[in-house]
N, C-alpha and C. Protein backbone atom coordinates (compact mmCIF):
# COMPACT_ATOMS: atom_id res chain seq x y z
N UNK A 1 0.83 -1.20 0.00
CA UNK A 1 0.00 0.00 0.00
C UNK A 1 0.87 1.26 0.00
N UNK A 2 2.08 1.49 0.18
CA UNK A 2 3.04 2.13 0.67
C UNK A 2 3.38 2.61 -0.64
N UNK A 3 4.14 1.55 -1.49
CA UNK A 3 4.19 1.66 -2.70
C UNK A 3 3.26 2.76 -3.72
N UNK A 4 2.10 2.24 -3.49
CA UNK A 4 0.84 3.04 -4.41
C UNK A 4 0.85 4.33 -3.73
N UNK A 5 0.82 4.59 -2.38
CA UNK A 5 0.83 6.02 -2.09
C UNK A 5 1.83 6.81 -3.00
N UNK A 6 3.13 6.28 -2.24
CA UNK A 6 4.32 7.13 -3.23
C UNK A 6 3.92 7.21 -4.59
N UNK A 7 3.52 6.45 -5.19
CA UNK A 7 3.46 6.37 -7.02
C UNK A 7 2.49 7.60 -7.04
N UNK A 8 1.61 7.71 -6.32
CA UNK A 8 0.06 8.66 -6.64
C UNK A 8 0.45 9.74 -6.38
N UNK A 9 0.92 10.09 -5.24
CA UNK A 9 1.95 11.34 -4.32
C UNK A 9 3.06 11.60 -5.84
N UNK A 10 4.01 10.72 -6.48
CA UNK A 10 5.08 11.30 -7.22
C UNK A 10 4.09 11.69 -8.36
N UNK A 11 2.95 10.77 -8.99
CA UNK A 11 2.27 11.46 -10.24
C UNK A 11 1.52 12.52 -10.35
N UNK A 12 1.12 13.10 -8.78
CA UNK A 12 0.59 14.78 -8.20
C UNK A 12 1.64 15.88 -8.61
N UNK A 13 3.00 15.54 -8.23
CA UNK A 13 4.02 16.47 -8.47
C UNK A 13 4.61 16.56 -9.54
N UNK A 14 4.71 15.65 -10.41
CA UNK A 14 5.26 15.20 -12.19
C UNK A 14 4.41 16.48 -13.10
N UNK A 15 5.81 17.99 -13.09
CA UNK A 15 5.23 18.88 -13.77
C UNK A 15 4.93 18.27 -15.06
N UNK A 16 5.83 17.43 -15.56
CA UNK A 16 5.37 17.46 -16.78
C UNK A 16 4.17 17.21 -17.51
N UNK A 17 3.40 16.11 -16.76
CA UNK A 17 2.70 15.79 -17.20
C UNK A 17 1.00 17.02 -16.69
N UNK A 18 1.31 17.50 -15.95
CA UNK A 18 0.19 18.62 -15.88
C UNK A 18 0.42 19.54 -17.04
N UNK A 19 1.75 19.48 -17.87
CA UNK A 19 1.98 20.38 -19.09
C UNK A 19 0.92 19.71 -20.16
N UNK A 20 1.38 18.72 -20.00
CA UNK A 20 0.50 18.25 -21.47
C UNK A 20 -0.87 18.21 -21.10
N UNK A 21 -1.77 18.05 -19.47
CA UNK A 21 -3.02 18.12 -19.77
C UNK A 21 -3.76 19.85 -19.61
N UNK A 22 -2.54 20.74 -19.73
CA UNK A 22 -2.74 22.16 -19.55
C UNK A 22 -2.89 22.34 -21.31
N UNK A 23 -2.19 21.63 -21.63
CA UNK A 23 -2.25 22.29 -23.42
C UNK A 23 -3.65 21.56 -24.09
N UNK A 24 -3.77 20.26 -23.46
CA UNK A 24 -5.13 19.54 -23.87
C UNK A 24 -6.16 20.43 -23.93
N UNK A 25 -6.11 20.70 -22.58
CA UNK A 25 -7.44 21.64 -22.21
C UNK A 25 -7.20 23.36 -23.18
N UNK A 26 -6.76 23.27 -23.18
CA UNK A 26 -6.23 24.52 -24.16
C UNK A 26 -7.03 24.49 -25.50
N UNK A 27 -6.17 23.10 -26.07
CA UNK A 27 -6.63 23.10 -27.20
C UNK A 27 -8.30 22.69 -27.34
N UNK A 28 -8.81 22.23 -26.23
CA UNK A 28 -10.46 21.93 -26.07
C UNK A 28 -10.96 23.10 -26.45
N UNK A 29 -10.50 23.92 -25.47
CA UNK A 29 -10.96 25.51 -25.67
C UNK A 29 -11.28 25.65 -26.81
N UNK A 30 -9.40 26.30 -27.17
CA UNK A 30 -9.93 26.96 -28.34
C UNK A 30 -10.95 25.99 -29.29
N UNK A 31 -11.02 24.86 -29.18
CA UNK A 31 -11.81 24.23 -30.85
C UNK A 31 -13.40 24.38 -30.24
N UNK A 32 -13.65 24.55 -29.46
CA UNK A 32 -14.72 24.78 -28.86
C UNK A 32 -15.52 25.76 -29.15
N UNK A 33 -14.26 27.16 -29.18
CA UNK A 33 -14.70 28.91 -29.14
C UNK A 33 -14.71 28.93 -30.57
N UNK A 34 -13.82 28.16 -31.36
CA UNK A 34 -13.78 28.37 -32.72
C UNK A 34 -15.16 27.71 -33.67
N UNK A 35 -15.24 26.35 -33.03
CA UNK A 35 -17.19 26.08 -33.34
C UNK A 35 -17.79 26.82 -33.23
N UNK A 36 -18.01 27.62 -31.59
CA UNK A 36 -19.16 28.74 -31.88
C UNK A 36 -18.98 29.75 -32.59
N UNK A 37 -17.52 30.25 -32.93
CA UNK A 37 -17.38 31.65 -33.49
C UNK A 37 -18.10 30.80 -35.16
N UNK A 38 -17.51 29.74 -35.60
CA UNK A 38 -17.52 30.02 -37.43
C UNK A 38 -19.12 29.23 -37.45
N UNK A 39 -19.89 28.38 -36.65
CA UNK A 39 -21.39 28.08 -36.21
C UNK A 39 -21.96 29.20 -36.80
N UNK A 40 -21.62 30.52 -35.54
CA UNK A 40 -22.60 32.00 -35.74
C UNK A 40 -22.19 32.29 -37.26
N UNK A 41 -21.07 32.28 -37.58
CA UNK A 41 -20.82 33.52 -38.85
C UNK A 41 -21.64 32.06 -39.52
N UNK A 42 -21.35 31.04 -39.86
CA UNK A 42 -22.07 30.39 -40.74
C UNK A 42 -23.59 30.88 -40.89
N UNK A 43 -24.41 30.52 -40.22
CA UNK A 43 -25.63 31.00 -39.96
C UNK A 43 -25.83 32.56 -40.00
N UNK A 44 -25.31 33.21 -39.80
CA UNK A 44 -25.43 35.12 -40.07
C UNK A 44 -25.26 35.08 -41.81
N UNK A 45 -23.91 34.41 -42.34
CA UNK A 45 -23.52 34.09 -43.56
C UNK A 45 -24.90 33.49 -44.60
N UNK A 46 -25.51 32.75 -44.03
CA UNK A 46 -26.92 32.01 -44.61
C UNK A 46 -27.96 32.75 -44.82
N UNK A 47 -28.17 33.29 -43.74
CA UNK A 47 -29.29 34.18 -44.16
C UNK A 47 -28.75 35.50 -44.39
N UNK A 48 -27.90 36.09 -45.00
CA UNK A 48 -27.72 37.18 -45.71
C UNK A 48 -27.73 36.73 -46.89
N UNK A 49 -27.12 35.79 -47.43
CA UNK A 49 -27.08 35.27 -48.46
C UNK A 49 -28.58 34.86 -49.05
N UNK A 50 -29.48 34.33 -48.46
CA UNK A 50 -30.83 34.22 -48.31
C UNK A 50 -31.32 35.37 -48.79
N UNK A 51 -31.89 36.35 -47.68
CA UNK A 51 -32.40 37.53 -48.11
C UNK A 51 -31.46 38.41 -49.33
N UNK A 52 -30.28 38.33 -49.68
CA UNK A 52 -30.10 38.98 -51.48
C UNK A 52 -30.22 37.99 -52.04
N UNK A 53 -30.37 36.58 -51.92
CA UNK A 53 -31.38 35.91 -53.59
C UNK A 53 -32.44 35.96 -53.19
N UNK A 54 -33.39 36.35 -52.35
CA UNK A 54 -34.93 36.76 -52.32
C UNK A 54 -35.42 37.94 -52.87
N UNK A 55 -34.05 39.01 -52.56
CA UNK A 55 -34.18 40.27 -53.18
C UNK A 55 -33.93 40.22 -54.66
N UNK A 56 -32.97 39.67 -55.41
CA UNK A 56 -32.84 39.36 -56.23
C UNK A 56 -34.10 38.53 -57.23
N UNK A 57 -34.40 37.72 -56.63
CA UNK A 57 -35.52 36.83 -57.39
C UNK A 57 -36.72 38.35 -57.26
């Protein structure tokens, strides 16, 4: 049991590996913010495009 403490205790302090789940989450983010940003312009993009071939027709 001694064993597993230390291992759990050394994998709490192992900067490195909080690096890579700091950039994970990072990159969640941004692909996240970037769905909603190009989502909206898609849809703003649609119906403008919409209403000038309605105007048009």
């Amino acid at each position: 049991m001694e064993n597993f403490s230390r291992k759990v205790t050394s994998f709490f302090q192992d900067e490195e590996g909080l690096t890579v789940v700091e950039y994970v989450l990072g990159a969640a983010l941004m692909i996240a913010a970037m769905i909603i940003v190009f989502g909206n312009l898609g849809t703003t993009l649609q119906s403008k495009l919409s209403t000038a071939v309605d105007k048009i027709s």
